[in-house]
N, C-alpha and C. Protein backbone atom coordinates (compact mmCIF):
# COMPACT_ATOMS: atom_id res chain seq x y z
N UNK A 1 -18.32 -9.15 35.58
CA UNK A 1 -18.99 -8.43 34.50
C UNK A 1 -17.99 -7.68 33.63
N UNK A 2 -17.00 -7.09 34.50
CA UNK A 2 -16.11 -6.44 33.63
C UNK A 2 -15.26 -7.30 32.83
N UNK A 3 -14.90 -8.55 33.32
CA UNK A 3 -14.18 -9.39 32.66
C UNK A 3 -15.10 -9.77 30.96
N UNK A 4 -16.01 -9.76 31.59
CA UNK A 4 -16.80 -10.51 30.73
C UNK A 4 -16.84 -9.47 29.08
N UNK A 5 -17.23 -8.30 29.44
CA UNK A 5 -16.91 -7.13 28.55
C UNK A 5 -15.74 -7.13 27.92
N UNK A 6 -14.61 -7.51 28.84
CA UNK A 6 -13.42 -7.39 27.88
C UNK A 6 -13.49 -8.14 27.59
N UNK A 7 -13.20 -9.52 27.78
CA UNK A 7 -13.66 -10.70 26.84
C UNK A 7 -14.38 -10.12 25.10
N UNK A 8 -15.87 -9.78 25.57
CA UNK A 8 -16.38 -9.35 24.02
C UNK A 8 -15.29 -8.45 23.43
N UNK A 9 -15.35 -7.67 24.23
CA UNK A 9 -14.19 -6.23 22.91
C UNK A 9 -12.76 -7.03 22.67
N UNK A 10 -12.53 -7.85 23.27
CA UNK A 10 -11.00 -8.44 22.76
C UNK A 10 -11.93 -9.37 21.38
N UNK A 11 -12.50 -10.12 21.87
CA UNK A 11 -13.00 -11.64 20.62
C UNK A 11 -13.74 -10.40 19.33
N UNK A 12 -14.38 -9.02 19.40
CA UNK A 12 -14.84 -7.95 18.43
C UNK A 12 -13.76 -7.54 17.46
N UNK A 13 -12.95 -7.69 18.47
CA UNK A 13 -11.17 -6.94 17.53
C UNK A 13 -10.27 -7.72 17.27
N UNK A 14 -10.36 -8.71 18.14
CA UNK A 14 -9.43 -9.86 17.52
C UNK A 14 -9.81 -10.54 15.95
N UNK A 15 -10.97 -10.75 16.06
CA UNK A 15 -11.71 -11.91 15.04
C UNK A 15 -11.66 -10.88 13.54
N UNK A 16 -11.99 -9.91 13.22
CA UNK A 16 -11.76 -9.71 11.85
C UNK A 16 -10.41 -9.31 11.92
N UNK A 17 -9.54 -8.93 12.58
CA UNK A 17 -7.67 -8.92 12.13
C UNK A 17 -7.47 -9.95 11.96
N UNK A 18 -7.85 -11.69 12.50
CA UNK A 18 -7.53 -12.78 12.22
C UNK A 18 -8.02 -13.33 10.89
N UNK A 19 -9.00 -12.81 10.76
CA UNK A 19 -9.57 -13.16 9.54
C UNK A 19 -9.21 -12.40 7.95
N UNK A 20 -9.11 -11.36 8.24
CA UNK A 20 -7.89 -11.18 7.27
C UNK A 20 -6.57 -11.30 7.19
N UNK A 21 -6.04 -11.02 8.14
CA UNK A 21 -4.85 -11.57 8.12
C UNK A 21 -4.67 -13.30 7.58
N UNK A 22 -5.24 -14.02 8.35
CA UNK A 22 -5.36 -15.32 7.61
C UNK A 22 -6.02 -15.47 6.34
N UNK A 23 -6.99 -15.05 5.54
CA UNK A 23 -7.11 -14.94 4.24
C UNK A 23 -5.92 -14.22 3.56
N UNK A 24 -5.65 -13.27 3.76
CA UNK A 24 -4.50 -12.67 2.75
C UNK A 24 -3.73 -13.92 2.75
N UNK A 25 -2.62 -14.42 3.93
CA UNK A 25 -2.06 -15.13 3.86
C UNK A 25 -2.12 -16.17 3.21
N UNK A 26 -3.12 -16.73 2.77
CA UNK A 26 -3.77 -18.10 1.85
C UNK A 26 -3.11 -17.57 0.39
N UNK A 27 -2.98 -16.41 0.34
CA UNK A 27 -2.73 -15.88 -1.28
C UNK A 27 -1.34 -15.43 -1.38
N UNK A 28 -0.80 -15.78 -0.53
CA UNK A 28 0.64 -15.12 -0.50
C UNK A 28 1.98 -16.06 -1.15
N UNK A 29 2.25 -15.50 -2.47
CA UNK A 29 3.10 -16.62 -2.66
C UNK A 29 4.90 -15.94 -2.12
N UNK A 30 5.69 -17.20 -2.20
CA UNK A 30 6.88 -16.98 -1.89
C UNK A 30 7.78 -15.76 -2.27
N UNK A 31 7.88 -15.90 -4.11
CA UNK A 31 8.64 -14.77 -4.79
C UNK A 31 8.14 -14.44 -6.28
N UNK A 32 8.65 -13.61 -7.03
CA UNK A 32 8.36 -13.04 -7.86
C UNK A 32 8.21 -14.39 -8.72
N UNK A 33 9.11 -15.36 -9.11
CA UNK A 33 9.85 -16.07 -9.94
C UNK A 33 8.46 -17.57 -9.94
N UNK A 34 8.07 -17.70 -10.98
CA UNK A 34 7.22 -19.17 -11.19
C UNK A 34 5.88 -18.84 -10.88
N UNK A 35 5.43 -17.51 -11.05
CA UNK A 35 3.91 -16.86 -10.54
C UNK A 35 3.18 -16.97 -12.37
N UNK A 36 1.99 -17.94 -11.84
CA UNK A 36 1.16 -18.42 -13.14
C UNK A 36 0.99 -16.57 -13.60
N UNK A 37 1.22 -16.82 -14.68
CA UNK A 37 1.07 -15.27 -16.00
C UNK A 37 -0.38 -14.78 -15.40
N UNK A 38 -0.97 -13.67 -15.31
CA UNK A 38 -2.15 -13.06 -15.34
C UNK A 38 -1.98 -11.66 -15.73
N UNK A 39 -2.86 -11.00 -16.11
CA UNK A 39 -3.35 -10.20 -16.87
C UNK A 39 -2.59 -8.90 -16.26
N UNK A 40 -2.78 -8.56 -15.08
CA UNK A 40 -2.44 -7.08 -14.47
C UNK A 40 -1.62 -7.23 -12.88
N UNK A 41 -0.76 -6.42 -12.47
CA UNK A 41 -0.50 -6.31 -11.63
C UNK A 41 -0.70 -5.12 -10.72
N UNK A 42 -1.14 -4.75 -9.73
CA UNK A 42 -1.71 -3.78 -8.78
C UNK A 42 -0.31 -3.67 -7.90
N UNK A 43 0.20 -1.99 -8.20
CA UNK A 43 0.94 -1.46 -6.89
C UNK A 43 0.15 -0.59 -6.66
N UNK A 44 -0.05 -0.83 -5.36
CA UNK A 44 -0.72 0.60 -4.50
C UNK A 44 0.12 1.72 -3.72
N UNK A 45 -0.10 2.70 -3.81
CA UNK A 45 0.79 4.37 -3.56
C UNK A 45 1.71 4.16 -2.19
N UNK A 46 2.80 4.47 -2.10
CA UNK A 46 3.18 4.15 -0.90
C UNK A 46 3.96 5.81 -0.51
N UNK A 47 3.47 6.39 -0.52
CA UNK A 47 4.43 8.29 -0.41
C UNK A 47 5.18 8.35 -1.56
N UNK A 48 5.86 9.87 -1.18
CA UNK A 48 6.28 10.32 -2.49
C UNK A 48 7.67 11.04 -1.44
N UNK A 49 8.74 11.21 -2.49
CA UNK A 49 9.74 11.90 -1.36
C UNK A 49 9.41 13.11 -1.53
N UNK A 50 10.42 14.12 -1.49
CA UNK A 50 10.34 15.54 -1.29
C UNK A 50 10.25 16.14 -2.40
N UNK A 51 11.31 15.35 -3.78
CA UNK A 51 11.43 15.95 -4.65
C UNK A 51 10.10 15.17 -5.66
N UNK A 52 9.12 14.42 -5.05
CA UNK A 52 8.32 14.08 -6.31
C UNK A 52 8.33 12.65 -6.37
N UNK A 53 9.64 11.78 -6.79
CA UNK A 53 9.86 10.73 -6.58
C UNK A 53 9.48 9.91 -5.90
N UNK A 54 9.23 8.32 -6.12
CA UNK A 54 8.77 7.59 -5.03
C UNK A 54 9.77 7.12 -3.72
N UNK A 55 8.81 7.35 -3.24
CA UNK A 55 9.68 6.78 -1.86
C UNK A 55 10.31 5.51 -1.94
N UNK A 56 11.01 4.69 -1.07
CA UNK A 56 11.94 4.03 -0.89
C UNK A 56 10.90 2.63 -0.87
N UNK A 57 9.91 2.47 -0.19
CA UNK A 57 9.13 1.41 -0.46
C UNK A 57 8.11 1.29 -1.73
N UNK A 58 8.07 2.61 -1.95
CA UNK A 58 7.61 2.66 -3.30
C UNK A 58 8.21 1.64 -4.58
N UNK A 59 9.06 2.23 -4.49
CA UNK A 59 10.38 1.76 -5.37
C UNK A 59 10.15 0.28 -5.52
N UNK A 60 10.27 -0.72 -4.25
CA UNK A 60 10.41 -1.82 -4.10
C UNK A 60 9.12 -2.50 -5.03
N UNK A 61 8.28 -1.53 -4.29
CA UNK A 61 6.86 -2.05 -4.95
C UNK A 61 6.60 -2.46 -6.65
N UNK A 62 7.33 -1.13 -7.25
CA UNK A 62 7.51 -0.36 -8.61
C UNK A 62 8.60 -1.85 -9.06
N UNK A 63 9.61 -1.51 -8.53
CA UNK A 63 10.90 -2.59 -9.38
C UNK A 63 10.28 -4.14 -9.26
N UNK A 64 9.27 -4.77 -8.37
CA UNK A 64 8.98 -5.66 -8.51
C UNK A 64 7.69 -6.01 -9.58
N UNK A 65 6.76 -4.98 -9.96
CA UNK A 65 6.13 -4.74 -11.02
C UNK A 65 6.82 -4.83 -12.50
N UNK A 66 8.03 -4.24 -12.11
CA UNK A 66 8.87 -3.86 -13.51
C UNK A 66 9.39 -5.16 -13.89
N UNK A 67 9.48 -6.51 -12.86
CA UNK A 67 10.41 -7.36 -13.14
C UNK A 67 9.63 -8.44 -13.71
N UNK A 68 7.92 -8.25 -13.21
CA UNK A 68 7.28 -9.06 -13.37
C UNK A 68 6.74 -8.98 -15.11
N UNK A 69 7.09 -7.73 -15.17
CA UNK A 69 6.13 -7.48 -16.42
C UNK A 69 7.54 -8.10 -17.51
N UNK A 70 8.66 -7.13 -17.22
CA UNK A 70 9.82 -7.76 -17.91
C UNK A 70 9.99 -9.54 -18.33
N UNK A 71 9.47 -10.13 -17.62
CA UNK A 71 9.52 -11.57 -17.50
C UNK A 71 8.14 -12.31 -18.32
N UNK A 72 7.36 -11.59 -18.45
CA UNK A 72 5.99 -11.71 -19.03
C UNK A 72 4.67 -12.16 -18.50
N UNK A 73 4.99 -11.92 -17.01
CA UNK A 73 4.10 -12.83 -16.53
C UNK A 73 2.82 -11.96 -16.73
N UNK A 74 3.31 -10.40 -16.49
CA UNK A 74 1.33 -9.72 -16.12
C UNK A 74 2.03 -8.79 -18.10
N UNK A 75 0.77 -8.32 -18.39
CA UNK A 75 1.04 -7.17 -19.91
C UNK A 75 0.55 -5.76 -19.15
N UNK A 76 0.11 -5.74 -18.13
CA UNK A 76 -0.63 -3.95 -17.99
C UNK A 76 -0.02 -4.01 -16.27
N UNK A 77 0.62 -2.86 -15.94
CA UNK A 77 0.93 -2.26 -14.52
C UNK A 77 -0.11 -1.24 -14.35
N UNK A 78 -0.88 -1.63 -13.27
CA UNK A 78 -2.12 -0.42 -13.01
C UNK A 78 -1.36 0.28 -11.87
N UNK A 79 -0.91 1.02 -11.56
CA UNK A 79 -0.58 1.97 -10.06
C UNK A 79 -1.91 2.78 -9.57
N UNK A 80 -1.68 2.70 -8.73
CA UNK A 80 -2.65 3.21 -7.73
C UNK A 80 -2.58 3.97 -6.44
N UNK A 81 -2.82 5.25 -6.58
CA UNK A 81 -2.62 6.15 -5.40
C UNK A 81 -3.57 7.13 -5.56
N UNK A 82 -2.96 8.17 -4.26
CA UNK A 82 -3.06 9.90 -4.62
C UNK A 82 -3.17 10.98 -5.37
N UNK A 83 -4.15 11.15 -6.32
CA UNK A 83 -3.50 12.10 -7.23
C UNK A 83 -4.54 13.63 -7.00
N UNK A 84 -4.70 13.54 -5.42
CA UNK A 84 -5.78 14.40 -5.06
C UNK A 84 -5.06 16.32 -5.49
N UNK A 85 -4.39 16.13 -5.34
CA UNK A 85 -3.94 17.63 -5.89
C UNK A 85 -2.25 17.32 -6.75
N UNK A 86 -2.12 18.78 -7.12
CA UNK A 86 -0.64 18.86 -7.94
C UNK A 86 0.17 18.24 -7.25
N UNK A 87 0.71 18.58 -5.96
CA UNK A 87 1.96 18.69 -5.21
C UNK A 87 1.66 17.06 -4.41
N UNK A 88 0.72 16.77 -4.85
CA UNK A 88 0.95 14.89 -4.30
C UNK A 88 0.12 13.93 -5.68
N UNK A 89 1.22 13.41 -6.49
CA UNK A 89 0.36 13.00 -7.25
C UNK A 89 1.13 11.56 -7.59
N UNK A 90 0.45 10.64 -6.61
CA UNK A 90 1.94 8.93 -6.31
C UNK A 90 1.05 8.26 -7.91
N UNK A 91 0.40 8.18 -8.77
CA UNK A 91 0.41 7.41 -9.80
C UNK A 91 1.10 7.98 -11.11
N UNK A 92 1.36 9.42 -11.18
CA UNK A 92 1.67 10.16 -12.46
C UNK A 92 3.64 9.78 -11.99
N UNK A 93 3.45 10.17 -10.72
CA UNK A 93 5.30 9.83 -10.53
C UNK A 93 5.32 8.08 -10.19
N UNK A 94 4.95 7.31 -10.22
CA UNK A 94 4.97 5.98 -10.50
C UNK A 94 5.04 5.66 -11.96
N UNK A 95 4.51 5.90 -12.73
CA UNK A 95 4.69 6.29 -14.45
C UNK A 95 5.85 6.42 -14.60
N UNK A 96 6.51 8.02 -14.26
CA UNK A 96 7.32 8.55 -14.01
C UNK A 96 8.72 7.08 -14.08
N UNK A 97 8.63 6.79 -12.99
CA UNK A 97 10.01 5.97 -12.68
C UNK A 97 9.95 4.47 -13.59
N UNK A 98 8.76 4.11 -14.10
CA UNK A 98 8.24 2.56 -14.84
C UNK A 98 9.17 3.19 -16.44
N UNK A 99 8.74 4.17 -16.89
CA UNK A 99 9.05 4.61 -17.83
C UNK A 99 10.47 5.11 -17.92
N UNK A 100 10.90 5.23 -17.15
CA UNK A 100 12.54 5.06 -16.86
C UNK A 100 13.33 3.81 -16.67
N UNK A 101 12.32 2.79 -16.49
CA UNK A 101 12.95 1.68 -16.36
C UNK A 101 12.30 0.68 -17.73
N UNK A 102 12.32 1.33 -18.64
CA UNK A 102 12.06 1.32 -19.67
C UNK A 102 10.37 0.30 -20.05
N UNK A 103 9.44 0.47 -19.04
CA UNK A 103 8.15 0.05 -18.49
C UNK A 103 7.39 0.95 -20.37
N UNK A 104 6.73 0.55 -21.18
CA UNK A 104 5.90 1.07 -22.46
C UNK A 104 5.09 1.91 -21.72
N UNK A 105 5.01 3.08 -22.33
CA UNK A 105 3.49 3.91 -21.59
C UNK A 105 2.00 3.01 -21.92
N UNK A 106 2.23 2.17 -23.05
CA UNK A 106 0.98 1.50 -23.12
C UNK A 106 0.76 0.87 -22.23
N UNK A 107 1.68 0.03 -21.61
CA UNK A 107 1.44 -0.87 -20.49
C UNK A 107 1.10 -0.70 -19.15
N UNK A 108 1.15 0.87 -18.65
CA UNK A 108 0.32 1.54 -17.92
C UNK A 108 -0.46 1.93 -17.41
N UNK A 109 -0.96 1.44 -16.89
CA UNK A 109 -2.62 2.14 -16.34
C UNK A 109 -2.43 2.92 -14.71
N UNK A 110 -3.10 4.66 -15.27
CA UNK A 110 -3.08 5.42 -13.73
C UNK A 110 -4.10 5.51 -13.26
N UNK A 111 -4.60 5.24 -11.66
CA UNK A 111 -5.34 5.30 -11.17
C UNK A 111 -5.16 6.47 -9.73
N UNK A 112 -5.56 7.34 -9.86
CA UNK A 112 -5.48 8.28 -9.14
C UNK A 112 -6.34 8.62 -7.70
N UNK A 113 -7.75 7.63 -7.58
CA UNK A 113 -8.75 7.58 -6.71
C UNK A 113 -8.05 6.76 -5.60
N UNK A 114 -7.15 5.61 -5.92
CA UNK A 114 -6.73 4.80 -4.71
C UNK A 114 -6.32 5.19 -3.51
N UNK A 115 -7.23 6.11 -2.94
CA UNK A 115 -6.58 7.10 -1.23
C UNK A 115 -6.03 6.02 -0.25
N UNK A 116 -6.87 4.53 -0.58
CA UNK A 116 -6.54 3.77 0.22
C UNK A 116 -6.61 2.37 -0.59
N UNK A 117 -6.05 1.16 0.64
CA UNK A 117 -5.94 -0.05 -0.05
C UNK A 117 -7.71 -0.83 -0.65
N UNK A 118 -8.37 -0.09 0.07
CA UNK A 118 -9.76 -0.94 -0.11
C UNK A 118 -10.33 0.31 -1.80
N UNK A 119 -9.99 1.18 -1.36
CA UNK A 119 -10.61 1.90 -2.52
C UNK A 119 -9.45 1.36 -4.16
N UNK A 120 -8.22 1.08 -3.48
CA UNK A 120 -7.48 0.74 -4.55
C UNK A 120 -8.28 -0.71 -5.61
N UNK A 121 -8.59 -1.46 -4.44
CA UNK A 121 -9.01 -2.73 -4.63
C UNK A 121 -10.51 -2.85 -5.47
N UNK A 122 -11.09 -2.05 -4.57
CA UNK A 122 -12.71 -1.86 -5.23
C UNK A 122 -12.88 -0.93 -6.87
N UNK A 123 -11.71 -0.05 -7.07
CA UNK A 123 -11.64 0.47 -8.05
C UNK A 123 -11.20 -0.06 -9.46
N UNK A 124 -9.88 -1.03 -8.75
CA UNK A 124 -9.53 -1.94 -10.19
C UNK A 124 -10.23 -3.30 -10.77
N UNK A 125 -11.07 -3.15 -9.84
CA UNK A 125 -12.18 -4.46 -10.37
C UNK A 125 -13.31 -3.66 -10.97
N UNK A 126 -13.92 -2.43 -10.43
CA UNK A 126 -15.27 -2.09 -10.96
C UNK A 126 -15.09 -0.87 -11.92
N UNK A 127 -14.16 -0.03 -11.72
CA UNK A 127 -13.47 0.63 -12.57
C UNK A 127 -12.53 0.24 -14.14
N UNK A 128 -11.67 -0.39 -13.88
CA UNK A 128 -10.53 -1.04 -14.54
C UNK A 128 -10.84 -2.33 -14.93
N UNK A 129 -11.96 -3.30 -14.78
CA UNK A 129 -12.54 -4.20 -14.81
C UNK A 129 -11.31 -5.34 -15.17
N UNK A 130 -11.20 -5.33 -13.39
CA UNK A 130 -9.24 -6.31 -13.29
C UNK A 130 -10.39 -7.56 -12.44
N UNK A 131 -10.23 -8.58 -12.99
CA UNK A 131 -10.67 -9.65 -12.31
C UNK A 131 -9.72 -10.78 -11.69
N UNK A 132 -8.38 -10.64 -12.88
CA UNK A 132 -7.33 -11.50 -12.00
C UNK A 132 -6.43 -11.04 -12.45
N UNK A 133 -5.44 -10.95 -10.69
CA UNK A 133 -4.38 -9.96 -10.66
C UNK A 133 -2.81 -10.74 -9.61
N UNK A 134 -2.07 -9.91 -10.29
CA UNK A 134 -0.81 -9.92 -8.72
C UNK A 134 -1.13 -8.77 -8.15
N UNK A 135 -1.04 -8.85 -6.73
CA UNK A 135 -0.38 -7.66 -6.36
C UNK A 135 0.90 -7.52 -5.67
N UNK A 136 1.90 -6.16 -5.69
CA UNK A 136 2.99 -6.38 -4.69
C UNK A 136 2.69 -5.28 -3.38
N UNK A 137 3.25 -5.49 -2.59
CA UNK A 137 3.34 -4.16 -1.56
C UNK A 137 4.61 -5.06 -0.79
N UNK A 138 4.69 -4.75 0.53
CA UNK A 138 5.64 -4.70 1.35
C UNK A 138 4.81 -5.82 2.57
N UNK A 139 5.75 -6.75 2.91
CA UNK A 139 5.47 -8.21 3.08
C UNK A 139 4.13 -7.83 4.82
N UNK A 140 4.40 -6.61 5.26
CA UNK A 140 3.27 -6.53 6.31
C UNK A 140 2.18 -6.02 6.05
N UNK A 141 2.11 -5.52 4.64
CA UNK A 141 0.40 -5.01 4.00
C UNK A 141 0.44 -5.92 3.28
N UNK A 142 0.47 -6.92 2.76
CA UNK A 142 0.11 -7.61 0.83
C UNK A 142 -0.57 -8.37 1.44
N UNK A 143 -0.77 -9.28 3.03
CA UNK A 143 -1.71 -9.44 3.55
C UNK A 143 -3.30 -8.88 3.28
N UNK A 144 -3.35 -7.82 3.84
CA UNK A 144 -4.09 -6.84 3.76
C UNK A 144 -4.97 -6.54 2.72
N UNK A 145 -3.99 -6.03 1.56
CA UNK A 145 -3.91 -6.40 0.16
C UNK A 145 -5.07 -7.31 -0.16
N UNK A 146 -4.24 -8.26 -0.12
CA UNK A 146 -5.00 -9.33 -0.56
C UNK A 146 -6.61 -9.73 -0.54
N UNK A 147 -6.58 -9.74 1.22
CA UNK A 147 -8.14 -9.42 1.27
C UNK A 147 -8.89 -9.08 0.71
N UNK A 148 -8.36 -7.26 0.81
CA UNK A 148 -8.81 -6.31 0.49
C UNK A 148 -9.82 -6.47 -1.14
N UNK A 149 -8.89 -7.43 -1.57
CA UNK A 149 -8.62 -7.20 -3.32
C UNK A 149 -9.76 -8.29 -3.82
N UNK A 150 -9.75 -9.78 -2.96
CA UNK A 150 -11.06 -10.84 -2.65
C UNK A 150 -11.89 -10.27 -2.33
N UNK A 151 -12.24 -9.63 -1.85
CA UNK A 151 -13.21 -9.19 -1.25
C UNK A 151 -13.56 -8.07 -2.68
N UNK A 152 -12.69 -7.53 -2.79
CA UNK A 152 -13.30 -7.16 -4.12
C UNK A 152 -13.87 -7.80 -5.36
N UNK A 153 -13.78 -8.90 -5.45
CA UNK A 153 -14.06 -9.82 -6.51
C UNK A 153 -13.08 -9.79 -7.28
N UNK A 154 -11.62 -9.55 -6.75
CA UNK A 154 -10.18 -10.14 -7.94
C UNK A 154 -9.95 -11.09 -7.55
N UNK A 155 -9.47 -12.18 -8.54
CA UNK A 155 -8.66 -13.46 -7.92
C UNK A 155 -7.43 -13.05 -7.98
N UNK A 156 -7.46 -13.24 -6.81
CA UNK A 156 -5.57 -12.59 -6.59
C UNK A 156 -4.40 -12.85 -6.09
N UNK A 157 -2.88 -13.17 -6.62
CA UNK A 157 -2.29 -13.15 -5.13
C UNK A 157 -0.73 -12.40 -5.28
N UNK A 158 -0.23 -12.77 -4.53
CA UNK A 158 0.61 -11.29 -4.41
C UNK A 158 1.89 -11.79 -3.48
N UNK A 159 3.04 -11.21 -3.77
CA UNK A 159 4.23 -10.98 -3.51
C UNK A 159 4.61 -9.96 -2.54
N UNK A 160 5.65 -10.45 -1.26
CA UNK A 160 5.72 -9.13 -0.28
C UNK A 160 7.05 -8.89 -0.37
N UNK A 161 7.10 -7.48 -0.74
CA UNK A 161 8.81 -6.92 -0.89
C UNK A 161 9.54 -6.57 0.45
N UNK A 162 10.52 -6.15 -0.08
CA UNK A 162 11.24 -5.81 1.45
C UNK A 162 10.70 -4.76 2.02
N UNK A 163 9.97 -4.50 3.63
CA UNK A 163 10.09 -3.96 4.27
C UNK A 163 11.38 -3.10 5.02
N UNK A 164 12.66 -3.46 4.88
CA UNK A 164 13.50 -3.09 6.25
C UNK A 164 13.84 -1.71 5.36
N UNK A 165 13.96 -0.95 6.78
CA UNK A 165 13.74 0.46 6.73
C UNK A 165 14.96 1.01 7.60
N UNK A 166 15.12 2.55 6.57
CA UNK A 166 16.60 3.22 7.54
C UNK A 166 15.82 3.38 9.31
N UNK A 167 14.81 3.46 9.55
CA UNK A 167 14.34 3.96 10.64
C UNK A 167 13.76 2.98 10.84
N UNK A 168 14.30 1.91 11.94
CA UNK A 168 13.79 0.82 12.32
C UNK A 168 12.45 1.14 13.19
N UNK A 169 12.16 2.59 13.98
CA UNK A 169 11.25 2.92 14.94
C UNK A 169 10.02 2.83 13.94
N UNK A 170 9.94 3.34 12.72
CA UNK A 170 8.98 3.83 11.82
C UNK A 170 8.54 2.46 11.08
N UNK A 171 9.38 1.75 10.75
CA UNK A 171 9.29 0.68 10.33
C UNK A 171 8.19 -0.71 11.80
N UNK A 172 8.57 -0.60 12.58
CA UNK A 172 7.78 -1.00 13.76
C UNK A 172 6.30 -0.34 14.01
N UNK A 173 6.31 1.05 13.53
CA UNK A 173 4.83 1.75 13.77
C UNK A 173 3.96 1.23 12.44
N UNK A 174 4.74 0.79 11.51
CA UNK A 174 4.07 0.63 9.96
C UNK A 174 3.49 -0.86 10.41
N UNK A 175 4.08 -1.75 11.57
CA UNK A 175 3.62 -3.02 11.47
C UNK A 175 2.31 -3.09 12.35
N UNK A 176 2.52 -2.52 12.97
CA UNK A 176 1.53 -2.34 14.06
C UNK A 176 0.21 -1.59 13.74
N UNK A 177 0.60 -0.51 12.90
CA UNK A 177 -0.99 -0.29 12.23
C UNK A 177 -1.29 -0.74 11.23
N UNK A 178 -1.17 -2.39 11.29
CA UNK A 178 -1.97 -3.26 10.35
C UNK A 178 -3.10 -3.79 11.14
N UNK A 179 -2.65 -3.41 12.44
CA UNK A 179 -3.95 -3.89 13.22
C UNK A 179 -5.24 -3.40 12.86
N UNK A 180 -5.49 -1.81 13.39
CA UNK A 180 -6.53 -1.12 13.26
C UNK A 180 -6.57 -1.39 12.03
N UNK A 181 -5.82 -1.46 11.03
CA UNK A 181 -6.03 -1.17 9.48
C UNK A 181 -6.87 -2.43 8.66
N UNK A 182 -6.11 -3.62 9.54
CA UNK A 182 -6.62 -5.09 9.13
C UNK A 182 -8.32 -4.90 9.75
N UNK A 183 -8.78 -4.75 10.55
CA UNK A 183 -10.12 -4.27 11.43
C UNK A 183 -11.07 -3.33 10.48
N UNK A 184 -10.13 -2.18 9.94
CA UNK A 184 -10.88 -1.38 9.36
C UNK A 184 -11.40 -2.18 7.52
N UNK A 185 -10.42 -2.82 7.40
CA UNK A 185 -10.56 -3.86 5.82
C UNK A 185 -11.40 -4.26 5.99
N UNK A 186 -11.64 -5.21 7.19
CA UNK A 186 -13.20 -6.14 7.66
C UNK A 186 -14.54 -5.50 7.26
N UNK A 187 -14.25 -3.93 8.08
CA UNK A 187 -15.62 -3.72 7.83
C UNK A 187 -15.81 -3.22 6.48
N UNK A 188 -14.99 -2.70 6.52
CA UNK A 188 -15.48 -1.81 5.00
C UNK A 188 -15.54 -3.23 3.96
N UNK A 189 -14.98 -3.93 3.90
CA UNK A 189 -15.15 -4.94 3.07
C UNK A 189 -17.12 -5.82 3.48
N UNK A 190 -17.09 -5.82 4.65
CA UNK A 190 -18.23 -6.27 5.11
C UNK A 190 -19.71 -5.57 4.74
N UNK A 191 -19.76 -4.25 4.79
CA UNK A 191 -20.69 -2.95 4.19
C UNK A 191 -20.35 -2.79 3.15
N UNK A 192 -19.36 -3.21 1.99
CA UNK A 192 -19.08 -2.84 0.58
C UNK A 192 -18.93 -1.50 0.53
N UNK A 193 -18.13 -0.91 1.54
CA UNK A 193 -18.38 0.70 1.43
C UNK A 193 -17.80 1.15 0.05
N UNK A 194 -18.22 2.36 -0.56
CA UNK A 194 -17.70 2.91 -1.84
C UNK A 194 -16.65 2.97 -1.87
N UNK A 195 -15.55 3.50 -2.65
CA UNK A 195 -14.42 4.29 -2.25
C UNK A 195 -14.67 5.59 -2.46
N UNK A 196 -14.15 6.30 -2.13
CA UNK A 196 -14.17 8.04 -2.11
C UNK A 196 -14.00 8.94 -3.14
N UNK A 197 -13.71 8.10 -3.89
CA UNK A 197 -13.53 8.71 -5.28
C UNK A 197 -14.35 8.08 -6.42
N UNK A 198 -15.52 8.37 -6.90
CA UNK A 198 -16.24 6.80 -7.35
C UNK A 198 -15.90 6.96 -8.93
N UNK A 199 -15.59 8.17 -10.03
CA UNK A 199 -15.55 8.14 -10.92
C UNK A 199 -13.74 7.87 -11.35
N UNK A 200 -14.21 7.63 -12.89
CA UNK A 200 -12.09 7.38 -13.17
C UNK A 200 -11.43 8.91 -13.45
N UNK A 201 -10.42 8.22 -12.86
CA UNK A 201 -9.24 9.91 -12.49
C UNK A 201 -9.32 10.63 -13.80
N UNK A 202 -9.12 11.24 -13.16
CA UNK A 202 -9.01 12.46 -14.45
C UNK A 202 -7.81 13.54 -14.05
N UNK A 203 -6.57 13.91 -14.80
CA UNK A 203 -5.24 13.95 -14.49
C UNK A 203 -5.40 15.55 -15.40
N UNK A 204 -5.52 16.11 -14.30
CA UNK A 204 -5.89 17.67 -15.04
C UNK A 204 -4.75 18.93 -14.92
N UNK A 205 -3.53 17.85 -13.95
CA UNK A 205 -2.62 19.04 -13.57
C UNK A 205 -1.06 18.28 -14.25
């Protein structure tokens, strides 16, 4: 009997991580370079350092946006994060660094509601009315991503940047909670849950 139980809770938790995980993967292309032109590209928030700036995977995320747009494939960079108070605000400092890399402020779009990848996803389709997109992140979420983003009703697919990290320990905990995270995509994708922020940002600080 007990076997039998674990049996269910393994095939409960196994089966939607497989299932996204294997859908994202269907959308995953190789590299930046020969990606059919579409309209927008989606980076989603990845921290902020100390001084404001994006973090180190940020960056990756950001410079591969910058290269894509440089090249002509997408015309609008939507970023997408945090912008729940002053002292954390990952889409105004994503701006921030696009516009240093000489990114047009027109070509910009901030999205400040994206707390997470599913709210990022559900927002730039019903919000931002993005129907076909790239996205980039870091090659153990764009999986994720991806889903996330189908399931939203974008046709989408997406590029995974470098992961490797000064802290190989941290870098190992980031892979591993794709599990619960891939599980948690399922459902919320499955219930259409809202995202948490349902109206467009409003950048008051």
């Amino acid at each position: 009997m007990l076997w039998s139980a674990a049996l269910v809770a393994l095939v409960v938790g196994a089966v939607p991580v497989a299932v996204v995980q294997l859908m994202g993967q269907s959308r995953v292309r190789g590299s930046l370079e020969g990606l059919d032109p579409r309209p927008v590209v989606i980076v989603p928030g990845a921290g902020l350092r100390p001084d404001g700036g994006p973090s180190l995977y940020l960056e990756r995320r950001l410079a591969a946006a910058r290269d894509l747009y440089r090249a002509g494939t997408v015309r609008t960079i939507l970023v997408s994060g945090d912008a729940s108070t002053p002292y954390h605000d990952e889409p105004s400092s994503m701006r921030t660094w696009l516009l240093g890399q000489g990114a047009p402020d027109a070509a910009i779009v901030r999205d400040g509601g994206g707390l997470d990848t599913h709210d990022t996803c559900v927002r730039a389709h019903t919000l931002y009315g993005v129907d076909r997109a790239i996205v980039v992140s870091q090659d153990y979420h764009v999986r994720r991503m991806l889903f996330s983003c189908q399931a939203a009703g974008i046709d989408v697919v997406g590029v995974g940047v470098s992961a490797a990290s000064v802290t190989p320990l941290q870098g190992a905990i980031w892979r591993l909670r794709e599990i619960p995270a891939s599980w948690k995509a399922f459902v919320d994708a499955a219930v259409r849950r809202p995202p948490r922020v349902s109206g467009p940002s409003v950048f008051t600080h």
